[in-house]
PDB file of N, CA and C in Angstrom:
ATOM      1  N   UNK A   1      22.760  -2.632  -7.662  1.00  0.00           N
ATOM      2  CA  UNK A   1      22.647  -2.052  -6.341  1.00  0.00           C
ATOM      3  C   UNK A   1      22.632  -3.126  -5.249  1.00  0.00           C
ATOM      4  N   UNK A   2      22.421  -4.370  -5.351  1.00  0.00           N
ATOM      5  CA  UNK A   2      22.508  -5.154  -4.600  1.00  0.00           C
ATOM      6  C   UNK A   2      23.223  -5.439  -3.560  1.00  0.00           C
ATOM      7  N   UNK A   3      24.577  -4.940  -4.212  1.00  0.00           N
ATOM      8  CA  UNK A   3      25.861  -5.835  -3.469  1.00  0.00           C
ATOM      9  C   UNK A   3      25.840  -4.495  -2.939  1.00  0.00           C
ATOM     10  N   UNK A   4      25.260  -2.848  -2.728  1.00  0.00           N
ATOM     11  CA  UNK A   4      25.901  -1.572  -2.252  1.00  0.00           C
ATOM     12  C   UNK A   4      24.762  -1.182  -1.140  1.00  0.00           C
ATOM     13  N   UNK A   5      23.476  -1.408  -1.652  1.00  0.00           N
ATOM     14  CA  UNK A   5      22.282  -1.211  -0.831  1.00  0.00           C
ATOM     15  C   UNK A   5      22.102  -2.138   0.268  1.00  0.00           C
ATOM     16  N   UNK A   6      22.317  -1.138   1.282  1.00  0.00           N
ATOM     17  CA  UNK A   6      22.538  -1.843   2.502  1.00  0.00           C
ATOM     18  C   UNK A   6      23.298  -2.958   3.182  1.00  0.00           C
ATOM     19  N   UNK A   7      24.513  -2.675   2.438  1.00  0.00           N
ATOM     20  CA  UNK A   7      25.351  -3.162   2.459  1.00  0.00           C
ATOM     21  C   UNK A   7      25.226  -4.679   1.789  1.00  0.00           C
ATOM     22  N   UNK A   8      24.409  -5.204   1.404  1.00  0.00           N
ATOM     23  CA  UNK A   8      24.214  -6.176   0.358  1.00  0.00           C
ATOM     24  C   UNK A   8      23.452  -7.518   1.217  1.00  0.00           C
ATOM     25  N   UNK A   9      23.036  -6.912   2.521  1.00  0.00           N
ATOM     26  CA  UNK A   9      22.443  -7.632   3.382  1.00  0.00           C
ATOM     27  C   UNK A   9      20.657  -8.290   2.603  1.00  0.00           C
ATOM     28  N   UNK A  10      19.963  -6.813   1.977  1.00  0.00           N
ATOM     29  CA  UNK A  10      18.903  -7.431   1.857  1.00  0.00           C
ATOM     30  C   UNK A  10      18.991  -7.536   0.403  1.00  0.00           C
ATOM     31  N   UNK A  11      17.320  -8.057  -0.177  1.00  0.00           N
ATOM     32  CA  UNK A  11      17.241  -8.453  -1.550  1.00  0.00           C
ATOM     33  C   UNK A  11      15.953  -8.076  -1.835  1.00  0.00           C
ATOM     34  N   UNK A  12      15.241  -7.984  -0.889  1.00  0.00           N
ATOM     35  CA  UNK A  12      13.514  -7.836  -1.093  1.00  0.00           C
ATOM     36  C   UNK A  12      13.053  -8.548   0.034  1.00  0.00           C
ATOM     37  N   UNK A  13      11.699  -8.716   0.042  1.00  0.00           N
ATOM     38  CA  UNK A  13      10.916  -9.418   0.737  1.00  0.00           C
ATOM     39  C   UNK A  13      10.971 -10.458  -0.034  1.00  0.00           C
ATOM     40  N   UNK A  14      10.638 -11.426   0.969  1.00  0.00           N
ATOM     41  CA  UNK A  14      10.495 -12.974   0.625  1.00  0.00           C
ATOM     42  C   UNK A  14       8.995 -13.284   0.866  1.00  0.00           C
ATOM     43  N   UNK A  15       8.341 -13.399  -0.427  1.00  0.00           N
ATOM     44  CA  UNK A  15       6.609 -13.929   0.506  1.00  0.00           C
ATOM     45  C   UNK A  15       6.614 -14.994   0.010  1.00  0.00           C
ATOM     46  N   UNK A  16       5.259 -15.831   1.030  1.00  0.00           N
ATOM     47  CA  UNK A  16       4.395 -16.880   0.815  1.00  0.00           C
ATOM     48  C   UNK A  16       3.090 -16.832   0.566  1.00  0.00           C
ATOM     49  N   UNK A  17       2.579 -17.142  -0.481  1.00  0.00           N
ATOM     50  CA  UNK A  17       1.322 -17.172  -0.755  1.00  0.00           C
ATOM     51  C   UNK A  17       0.198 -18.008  -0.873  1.00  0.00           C
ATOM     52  N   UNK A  18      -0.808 -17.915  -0.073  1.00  0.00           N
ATOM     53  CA  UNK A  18      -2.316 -19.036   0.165  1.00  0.00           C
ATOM     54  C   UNK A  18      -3.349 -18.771  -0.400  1.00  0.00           C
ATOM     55  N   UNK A  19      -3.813 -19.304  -0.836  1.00  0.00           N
ATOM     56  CA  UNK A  19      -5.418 -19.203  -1.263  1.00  0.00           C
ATOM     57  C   UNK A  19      -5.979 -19.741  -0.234  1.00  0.00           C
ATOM     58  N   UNK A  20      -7.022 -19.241  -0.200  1.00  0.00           N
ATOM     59  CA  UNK A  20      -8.181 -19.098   1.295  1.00  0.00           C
ATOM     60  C   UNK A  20      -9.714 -18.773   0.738  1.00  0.00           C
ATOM     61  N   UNK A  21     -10.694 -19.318   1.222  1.00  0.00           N
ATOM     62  CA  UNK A  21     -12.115 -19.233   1.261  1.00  0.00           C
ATOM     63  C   UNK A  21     -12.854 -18.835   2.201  1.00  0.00           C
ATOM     64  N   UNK A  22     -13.635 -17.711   1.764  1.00  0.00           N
ATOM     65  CA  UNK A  22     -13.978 -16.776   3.057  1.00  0.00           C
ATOM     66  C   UNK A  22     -15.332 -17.350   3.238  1.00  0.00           C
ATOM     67  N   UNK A  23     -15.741 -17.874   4.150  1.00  0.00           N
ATOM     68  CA  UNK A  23     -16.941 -18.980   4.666  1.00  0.00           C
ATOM     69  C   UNK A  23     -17.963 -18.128   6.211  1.00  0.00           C
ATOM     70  N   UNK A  24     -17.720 -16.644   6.020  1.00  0.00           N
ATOM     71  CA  UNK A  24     -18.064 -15.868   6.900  1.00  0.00           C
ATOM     72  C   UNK A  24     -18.854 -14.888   6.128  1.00  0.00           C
ATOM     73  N   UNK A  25     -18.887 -14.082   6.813  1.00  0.00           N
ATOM     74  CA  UNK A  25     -19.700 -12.837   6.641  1.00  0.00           C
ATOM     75  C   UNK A  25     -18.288 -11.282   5.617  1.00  0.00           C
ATOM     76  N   UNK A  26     -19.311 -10.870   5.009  1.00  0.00           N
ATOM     77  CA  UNK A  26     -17.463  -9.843   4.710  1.00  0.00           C
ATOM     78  C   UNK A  26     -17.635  -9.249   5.420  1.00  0.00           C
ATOM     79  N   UNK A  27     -18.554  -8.682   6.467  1.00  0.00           N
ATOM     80  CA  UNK A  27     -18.162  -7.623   7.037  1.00  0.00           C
ATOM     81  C   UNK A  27     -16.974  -8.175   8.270  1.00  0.00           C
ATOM     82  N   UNK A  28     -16.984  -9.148   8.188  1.00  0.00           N
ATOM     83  CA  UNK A  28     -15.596 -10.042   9.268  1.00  0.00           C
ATOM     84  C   UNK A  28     -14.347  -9.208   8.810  1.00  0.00           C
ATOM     85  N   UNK A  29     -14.241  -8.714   7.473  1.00  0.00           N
ATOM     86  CA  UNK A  29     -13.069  -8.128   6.555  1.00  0.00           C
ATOM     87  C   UNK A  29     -12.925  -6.712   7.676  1.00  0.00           C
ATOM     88  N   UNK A  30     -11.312  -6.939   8.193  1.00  0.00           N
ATOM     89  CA  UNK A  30     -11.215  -5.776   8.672  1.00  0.00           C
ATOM     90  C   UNK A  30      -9.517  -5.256   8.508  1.00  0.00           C
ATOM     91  N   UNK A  31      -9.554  -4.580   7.287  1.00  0.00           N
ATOM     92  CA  UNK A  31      -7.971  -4.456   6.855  1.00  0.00           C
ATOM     93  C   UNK A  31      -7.589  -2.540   7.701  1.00  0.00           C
ATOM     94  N   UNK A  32      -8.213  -2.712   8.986  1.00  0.00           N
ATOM     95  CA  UNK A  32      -7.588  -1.619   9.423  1.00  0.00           C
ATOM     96  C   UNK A  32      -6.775  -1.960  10.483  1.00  0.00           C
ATOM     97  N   UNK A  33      -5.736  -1.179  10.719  1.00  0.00           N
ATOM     98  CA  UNK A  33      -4.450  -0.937  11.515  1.00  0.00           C
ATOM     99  C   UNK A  33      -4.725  -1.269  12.916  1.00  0.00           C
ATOM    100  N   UNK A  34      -5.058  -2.162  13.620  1.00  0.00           N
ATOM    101  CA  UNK A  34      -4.989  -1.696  15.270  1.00  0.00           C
ATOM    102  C   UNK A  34      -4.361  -2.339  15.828  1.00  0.00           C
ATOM    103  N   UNK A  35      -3.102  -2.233  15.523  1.00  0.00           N
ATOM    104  CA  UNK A  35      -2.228  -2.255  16.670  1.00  0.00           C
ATOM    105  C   UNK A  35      -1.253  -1.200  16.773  1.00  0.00           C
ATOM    106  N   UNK A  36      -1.494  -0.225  16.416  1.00  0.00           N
ATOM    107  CA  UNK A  36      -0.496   1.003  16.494  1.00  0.00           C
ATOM    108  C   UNK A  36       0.633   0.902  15.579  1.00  0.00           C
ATOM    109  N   UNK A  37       0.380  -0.235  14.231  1.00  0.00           N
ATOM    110  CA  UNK A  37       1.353  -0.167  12.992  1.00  0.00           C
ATOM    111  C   UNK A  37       0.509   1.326  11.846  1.00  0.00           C
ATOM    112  N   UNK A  38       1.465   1.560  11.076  1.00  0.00           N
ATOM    113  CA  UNK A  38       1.015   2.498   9.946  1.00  0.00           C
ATOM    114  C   UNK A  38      -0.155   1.627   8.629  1.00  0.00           C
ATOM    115  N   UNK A  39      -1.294   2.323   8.755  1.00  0.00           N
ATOM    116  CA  UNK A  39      -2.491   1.094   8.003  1.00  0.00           C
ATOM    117  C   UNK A  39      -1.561   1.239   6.478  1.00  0.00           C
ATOM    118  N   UNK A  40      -1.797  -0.206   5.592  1.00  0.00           N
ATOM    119  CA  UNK A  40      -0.972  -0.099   4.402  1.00  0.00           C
ATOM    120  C   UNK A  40      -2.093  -0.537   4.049  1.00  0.00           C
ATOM    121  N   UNK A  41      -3.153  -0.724   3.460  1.00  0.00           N
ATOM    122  CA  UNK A  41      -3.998  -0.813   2.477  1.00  0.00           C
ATOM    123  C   UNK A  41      -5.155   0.017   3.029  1.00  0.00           C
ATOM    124  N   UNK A  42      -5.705   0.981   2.203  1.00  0.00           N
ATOM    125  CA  UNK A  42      -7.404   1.514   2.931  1.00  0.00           C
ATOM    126  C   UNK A  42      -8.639   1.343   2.394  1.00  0.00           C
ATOM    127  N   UNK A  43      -8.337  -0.113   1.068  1.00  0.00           N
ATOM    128  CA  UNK A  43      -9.272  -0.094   0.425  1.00  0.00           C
ATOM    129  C   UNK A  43      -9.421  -1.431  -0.237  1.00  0.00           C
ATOM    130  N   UNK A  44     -10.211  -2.578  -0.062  1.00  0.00           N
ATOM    131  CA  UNK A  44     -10.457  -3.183  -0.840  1.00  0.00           C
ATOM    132  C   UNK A  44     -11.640  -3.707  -1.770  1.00  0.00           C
ATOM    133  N   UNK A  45     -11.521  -5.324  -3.065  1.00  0.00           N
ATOM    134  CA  UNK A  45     -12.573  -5.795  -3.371  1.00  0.00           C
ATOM    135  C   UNK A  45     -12.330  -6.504  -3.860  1.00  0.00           C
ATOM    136  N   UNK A  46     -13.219  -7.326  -4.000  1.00  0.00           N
ATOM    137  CA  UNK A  46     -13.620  -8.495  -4.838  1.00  0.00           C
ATOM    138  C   UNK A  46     -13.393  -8.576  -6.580  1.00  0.00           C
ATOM    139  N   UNK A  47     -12.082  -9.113  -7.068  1.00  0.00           N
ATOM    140  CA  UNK A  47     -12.474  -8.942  -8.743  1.00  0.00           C
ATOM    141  C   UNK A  47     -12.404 -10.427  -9.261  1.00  0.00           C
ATOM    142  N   UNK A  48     -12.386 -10.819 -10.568  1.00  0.00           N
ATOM    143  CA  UNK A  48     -12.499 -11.657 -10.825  1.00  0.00           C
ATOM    144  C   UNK A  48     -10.663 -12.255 -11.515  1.00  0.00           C
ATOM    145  N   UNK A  49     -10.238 -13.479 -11.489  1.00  0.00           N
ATOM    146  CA  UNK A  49      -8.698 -13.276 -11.393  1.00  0.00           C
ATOM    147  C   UNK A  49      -8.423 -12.911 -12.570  1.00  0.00           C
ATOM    148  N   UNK A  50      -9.328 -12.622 -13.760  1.00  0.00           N
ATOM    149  CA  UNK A  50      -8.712 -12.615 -14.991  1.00  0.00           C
ATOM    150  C   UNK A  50      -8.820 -10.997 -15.223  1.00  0.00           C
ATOM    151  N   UNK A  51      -9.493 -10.420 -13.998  1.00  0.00           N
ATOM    152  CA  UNK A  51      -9.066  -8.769 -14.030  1.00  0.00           C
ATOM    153  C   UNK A  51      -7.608  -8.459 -13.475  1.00  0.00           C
ATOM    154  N   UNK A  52      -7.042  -9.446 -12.186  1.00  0.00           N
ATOM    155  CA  UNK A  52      -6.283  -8.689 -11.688  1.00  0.00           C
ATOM    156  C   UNK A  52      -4.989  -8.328 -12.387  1.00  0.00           C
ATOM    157  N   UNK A  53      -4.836  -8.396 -13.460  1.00  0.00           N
ATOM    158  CA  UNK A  53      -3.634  -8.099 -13.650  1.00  0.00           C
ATOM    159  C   UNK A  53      -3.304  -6.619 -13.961  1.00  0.00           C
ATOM    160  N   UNK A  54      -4.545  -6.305 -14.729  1.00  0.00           N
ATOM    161  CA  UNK A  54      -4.850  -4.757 -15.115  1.00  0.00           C
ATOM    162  C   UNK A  54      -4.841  -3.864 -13.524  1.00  0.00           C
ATOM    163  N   UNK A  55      -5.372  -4.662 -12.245  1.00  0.00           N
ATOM    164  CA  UNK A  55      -5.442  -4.188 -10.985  1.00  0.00           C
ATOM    165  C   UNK A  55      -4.355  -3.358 -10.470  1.00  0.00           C
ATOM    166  N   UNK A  56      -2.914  -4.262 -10.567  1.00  0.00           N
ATOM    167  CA  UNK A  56      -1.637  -4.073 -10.196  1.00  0.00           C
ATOM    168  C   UNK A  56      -0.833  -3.198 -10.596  1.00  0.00           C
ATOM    169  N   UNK A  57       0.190  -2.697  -9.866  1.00  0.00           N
ATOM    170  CA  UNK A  57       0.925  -1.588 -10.422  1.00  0.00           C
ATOM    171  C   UNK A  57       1.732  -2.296 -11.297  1.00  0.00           C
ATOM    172  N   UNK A  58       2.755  -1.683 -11.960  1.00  0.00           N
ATOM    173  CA  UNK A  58       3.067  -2.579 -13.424  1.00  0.00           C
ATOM    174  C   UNK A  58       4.612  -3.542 -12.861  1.00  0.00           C
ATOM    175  N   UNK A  59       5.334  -3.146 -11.897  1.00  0.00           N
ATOM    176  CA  UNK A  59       6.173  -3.404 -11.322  1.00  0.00           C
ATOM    177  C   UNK A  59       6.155  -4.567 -10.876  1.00  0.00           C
ATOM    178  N   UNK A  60       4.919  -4.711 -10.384  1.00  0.00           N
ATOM    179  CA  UNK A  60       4.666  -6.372  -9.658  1.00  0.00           C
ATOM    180  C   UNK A  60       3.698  -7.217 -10.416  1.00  0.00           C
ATOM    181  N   UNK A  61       3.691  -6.518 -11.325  1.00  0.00           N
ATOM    182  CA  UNK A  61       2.553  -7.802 -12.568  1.00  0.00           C
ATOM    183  C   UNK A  61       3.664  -9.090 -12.811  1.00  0.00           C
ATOM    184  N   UNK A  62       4.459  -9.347 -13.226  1.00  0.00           N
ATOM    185  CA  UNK A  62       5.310 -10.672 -13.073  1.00  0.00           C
ATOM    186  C   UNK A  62       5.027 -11.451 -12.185  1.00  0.00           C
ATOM    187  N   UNK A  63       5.296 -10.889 -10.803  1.00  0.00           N
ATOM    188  CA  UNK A  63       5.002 -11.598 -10.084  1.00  0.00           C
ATOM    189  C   UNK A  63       3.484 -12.621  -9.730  1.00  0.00           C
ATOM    190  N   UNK A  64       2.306 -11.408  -9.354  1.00  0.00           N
ATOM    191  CA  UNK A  64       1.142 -11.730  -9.788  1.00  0.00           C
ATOM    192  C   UNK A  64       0.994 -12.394 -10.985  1.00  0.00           C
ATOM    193  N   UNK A  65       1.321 -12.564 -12.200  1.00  0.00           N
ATOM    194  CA  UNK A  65       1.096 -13.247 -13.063  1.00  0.00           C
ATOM    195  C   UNK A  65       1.473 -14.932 -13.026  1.00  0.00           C
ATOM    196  N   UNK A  66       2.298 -14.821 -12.346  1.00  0.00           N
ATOM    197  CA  UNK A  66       2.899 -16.087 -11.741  1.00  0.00           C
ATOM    198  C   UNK A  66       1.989 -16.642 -10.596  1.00  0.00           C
ATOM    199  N   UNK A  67       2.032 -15.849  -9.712  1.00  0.00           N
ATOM    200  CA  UNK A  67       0.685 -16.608  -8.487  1.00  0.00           C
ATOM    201  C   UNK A  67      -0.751 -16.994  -9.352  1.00  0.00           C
ATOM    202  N   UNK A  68      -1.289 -16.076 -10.320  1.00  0.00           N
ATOM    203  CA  UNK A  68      -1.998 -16.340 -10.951  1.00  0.00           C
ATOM    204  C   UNK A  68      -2.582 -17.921 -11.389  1.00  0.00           C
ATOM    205  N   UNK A  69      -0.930 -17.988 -12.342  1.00  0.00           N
ATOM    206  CA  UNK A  69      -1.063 -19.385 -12.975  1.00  0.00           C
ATOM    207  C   UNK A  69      -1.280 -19.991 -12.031  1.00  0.00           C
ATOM    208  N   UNK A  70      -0.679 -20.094 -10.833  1.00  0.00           N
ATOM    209  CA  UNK A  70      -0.608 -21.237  -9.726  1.00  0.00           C
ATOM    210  C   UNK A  70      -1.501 -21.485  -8.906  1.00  0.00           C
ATOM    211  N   UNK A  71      -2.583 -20.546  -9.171  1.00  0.00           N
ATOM    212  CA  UNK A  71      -3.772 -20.577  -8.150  1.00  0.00           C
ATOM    213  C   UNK A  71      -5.052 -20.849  -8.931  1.00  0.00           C
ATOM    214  N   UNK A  72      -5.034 -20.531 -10.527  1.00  0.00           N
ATOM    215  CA  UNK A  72      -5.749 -20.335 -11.591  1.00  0.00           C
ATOM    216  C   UNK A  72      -7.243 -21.909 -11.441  1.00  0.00           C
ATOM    217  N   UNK A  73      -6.669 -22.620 -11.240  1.00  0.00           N
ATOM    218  CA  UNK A  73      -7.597 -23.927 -10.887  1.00  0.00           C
ATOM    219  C   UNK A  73      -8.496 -24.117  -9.955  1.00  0.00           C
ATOM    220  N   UNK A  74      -8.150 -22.967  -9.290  1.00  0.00           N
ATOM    221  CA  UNK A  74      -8.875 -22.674  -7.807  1.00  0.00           C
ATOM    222  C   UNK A  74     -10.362 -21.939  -8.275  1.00  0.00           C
ATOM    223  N   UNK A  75     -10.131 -21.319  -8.860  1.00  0.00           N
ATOM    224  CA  UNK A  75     -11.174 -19.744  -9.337  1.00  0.00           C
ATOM    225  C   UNK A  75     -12.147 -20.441 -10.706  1.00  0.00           C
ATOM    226  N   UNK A  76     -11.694 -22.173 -11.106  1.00  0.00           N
ATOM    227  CA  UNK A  76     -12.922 -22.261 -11.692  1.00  0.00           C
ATOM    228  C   UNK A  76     -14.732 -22.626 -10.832  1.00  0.00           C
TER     229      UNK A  76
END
C-alpha cells in the first residue's frame, strides 16, 4: 500500500525518543488537551520497564521493544 496510499507521499510517523526524570511533583503531570486539539491519551502510570511490553497494543511491541533495549540502563 505504500506506493497507492496517499499517493505514496507518506510512510508513518517518524518519532524521536528521550528519557527524562521527573524531579517535580506528579501532580505537575497534565496530559489534558488545552489547546483546542482532540485529547489522545486520558489515562496514565507509572510501571516498571520490564512490564511494559505486556502494556502495549501488539502492533507496536517491536517497536517499544527496541526503545526498551536502548533505554534499559537507565531504569537500573
Amino acid at each position: 500500500m505504500v506506493g497507492f496510499a496517499l499517493k505514496g507521499k507518506y510512510r508513518g510517523q517518524k518519532q524521536k525518543w528521550f528519557a527524562m526524570a521527573l524531579t517535580g511533583p506528579e501532580s505537575e503531570i497534565n496530559i489534558a488537551a488545552d489547546d483546542g486539539l482532540e485529547q489522545e491519551f486520558d489515562q496514565w502510570k507509572w510501571s516498571d520497564m520490564d512490564q511494559l511490553i505486556d502494556l502495549i497494543v501488539p502492533f507496536k511491541r517491536d517497536v517499544y521493544t527496541a526503545v526498551i533495549k536502548q533505554f534499559a540502563h537507565l531504569s537500573r
